[in-house]
Protein backbone atom coordinates (compact mmCIF):
# COMPACT_ATOMS: atom_id res chain seq x y z
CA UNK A 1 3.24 -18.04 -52.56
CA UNK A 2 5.50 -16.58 -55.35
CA UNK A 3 8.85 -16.33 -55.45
CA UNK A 4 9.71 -12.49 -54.90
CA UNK A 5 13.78 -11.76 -55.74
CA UNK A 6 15.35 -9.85 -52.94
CA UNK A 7 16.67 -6.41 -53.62
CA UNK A 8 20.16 -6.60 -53.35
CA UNK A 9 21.52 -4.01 -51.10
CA UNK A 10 25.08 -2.45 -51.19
CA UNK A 11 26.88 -1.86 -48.55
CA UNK A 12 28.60 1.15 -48.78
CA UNK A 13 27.30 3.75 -49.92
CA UNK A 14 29.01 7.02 -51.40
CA UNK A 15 28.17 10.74 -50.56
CA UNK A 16 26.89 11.30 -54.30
CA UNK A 17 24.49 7.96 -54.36
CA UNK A 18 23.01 9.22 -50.72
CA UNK A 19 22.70 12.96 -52.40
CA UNK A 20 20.69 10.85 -55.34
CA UNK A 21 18.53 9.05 -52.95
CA UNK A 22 17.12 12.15 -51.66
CA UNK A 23 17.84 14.70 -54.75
CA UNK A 24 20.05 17.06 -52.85
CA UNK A 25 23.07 18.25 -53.33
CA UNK A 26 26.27 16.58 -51.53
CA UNK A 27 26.86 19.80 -49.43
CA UNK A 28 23.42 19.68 -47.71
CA UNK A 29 24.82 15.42 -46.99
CA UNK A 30 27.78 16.83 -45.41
CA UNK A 31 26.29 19.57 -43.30
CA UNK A 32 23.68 17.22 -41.69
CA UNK A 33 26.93 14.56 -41.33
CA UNK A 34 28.06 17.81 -39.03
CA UNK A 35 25.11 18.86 -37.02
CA UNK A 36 23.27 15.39 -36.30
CA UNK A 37 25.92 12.95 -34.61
CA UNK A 38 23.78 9.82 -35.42
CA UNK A 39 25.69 9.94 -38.69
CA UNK A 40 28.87 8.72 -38.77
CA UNK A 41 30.41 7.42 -42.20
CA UNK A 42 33.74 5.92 -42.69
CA UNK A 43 35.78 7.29 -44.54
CA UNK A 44 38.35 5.57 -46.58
CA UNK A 45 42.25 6.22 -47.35
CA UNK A 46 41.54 9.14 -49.14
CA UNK A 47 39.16 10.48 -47.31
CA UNK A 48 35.95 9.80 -48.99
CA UNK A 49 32.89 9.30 -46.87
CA UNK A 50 31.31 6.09 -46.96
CA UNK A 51 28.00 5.95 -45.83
CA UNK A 52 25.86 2.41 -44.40
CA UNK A 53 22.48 1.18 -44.45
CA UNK A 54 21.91 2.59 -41.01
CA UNK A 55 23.61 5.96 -41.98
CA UNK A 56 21.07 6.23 -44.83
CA UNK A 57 17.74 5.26 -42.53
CA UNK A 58 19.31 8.27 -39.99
CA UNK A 59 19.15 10.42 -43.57
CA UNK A 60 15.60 9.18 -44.08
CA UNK A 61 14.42 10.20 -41.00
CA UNK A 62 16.28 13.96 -40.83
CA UNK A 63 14.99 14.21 -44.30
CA UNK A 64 11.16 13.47 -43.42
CA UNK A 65 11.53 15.79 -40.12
CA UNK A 66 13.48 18.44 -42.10
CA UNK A 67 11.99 18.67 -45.31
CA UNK A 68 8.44 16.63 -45.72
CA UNK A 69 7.59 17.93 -42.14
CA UNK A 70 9.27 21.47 -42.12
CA UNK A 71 10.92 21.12 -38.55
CA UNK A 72 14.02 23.41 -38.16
CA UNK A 73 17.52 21.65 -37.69
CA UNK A 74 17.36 22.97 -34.23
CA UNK A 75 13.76 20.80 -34.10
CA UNK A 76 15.31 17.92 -35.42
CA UNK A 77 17.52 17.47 -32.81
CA UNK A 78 15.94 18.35 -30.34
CA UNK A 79 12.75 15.67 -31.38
CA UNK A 80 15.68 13.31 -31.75
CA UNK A 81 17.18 13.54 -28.55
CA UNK A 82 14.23 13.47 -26.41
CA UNK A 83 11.93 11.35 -28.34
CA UNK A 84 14.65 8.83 -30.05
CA UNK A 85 12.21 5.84 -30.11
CA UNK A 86 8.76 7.40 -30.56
CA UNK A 87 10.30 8.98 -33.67
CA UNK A 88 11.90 6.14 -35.33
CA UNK A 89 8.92 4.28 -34.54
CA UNK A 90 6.45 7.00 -36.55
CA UNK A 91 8.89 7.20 -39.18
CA UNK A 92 8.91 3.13 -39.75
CA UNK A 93 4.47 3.56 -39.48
CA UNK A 94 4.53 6.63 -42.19
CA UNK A 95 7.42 4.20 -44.75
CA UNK A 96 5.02 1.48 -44.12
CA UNK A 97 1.85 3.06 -45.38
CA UNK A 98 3.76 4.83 -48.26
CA UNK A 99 4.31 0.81 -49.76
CA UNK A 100 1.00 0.68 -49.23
CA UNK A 101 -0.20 3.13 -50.66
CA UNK A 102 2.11 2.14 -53.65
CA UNK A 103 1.24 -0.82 -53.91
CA UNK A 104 -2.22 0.03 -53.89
CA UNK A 105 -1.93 2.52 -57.14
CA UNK A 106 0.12 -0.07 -58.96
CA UNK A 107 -3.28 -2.37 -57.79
CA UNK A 108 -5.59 0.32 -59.31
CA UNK A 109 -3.12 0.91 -62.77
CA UNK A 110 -3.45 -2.96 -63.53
CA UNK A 111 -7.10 -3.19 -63.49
């Protein structure tokens, strides 16, 4: 099997590398920080946010119901809160087959 180097991971995170990661603006990151309460970043002496690996899998998943699925904020939470699990669960099936499917085109460029 070949060696494969591990992705090196920060771990913290600031509010303009989360904006980045999901091409938004930092104002949409802090409204979201407001209305969903599974995000909670520290925030250092100063005052600015740090976010975690878990904070930005929470973003992931608001993201996919917000924007790639079209659900309302109100939606959002309201999936969240009564179907915690079951979404987290499709959310880790759909990032799954993305790689996949990623994979698979970098497959079909090197032939």
């Amino acid at each position: 099997m070949p060696y494969k180097e591990k992705k090196v991971e920060k771990l913290y995170y600031s509010i303009g590398e989360v904006a980045e990661l999901f091409n938004v603006n930092t104002s949409l990151i802090r409204y979201w920080e407001k209305e969903f309460d599974i995000i909670k970043p520290k925030k250092n002496k100063k005052g600015n946010r740090l976010f975690v690996q878990k904070d930005i899998d929470h973003f992931h998943i608001i993201f996919h119901l917000v924007k790639e699925r079209g659900m309302t904020l109100k939606g959002a939470k309201k999936k969240l809160r009564e179907n915690k699990e079951d979404t987290y669960n499709n959310f880790e099936v759909i990032k799954s087959l993305k790689e996949i499917r990623e994979l698979l085109l970098e497959i079909r460029e090197g032939l």
